[in-house]
Protein backbone atom coordinates (compact mmCIF):
# COMPACT_ATOMS: atom_id res chain seq x y z
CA UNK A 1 -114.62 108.09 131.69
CA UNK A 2 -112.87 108.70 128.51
CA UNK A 3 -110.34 110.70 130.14
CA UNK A 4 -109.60 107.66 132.36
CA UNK A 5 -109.73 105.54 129.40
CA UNK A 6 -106.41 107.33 128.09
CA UNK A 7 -103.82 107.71 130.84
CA UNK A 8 -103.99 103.85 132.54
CA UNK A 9 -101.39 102.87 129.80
CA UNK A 10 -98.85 105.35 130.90
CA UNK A 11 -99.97 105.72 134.68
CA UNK A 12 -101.48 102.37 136.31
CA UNK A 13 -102.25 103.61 139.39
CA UNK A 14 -104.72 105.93 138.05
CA UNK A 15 -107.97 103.20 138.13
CA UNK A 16 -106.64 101.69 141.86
CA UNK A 17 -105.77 105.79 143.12
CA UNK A 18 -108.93 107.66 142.99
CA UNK A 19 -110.91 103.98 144.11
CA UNK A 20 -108.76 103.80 147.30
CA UNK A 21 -109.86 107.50 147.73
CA UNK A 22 -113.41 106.45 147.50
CA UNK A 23 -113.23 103.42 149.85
CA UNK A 24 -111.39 104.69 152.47
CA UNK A 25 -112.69 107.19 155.35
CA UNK A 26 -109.07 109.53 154.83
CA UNK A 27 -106.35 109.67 152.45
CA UNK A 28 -104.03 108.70 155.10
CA UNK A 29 -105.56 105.93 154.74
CA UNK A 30 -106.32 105.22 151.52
CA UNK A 31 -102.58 105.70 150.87
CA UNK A 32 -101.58 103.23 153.21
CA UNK A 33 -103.73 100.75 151.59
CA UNK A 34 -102.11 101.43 148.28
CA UNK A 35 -98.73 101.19 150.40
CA UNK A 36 -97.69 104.50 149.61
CA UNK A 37 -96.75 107.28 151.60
CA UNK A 38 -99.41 109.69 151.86
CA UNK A 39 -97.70 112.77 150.18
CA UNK A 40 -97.31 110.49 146.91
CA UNK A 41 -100.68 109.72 146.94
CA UNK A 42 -101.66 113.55 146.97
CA UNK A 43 -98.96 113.65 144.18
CA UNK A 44 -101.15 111.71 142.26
CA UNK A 45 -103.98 113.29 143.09
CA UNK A 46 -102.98 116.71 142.36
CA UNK A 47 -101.83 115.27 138.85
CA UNK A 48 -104.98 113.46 138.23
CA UNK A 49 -107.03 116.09 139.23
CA UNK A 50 -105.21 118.43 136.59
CA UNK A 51 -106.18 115.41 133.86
CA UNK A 52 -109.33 115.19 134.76
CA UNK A 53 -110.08 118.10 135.39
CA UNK A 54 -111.85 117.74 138.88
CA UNK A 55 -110.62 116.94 142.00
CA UNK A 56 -111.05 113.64 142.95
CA UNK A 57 -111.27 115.06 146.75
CA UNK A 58 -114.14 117.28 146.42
CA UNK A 59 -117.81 116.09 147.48
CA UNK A 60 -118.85 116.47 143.42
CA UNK A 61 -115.43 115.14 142.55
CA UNK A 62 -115.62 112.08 144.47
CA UNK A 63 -119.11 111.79 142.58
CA UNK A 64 -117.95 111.71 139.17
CA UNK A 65 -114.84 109.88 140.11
CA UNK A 66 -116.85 107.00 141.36
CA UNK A 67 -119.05 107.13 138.18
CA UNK A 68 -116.28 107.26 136.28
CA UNK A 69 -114.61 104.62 137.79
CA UNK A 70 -117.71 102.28 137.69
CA UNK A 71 -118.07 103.07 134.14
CA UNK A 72 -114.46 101.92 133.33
CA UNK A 73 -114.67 98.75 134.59
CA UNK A 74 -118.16 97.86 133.19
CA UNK A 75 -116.30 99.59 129.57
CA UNK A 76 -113.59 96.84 130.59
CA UNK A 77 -115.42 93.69 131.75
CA UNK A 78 -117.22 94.19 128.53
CA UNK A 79 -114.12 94.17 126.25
CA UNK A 80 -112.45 90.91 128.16
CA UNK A 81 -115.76 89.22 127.70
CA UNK A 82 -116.15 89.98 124.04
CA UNK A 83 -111.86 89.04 123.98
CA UNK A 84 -113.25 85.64 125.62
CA UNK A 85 -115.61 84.81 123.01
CA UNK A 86 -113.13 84.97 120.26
């Protein structure tokens, strides 16, 4: 998660990318629900797999991608909460 935690600021896609990935059956799909064209989206991939340092397409990728995706927006939800309360 930490890893995620550093690139959105330069690279917004990079929360909505790997969670299209995970919700849809294909990547030709999951790019066309991020209206892209599917060769950007491995793009992407390919980069964010060489930040992460897993691929995001792998079964045990696609594991801790979802973690770490969950985790970021619980981290998130969290820190607009606590913003709210101010």
């Amino acid at each position: 998660m930490h890893r995620l935690d550093q690139v959105p600021v330069t690279h917004p896609w990079v929360i909505d990318t790997p969670q299209a990935v995970l919700d849809q059956a294909s990547l030709r799909q999951a790019a066309t629900g991020l209206h892209l064209h599917h060769s950007t989206l491995q793009e992407r991939l390919s980069w964010l797999s060489t930040q992460l340092g897993y691929a995001v397409t792998k079964p045990g990728g696609r594991q801790r991608a979802a973690v770490a995706v969950l985790l970021w927006r619980i981290a998130r939800s969290e820190d607009e909460s606590a913003d709210g309360d101010g």
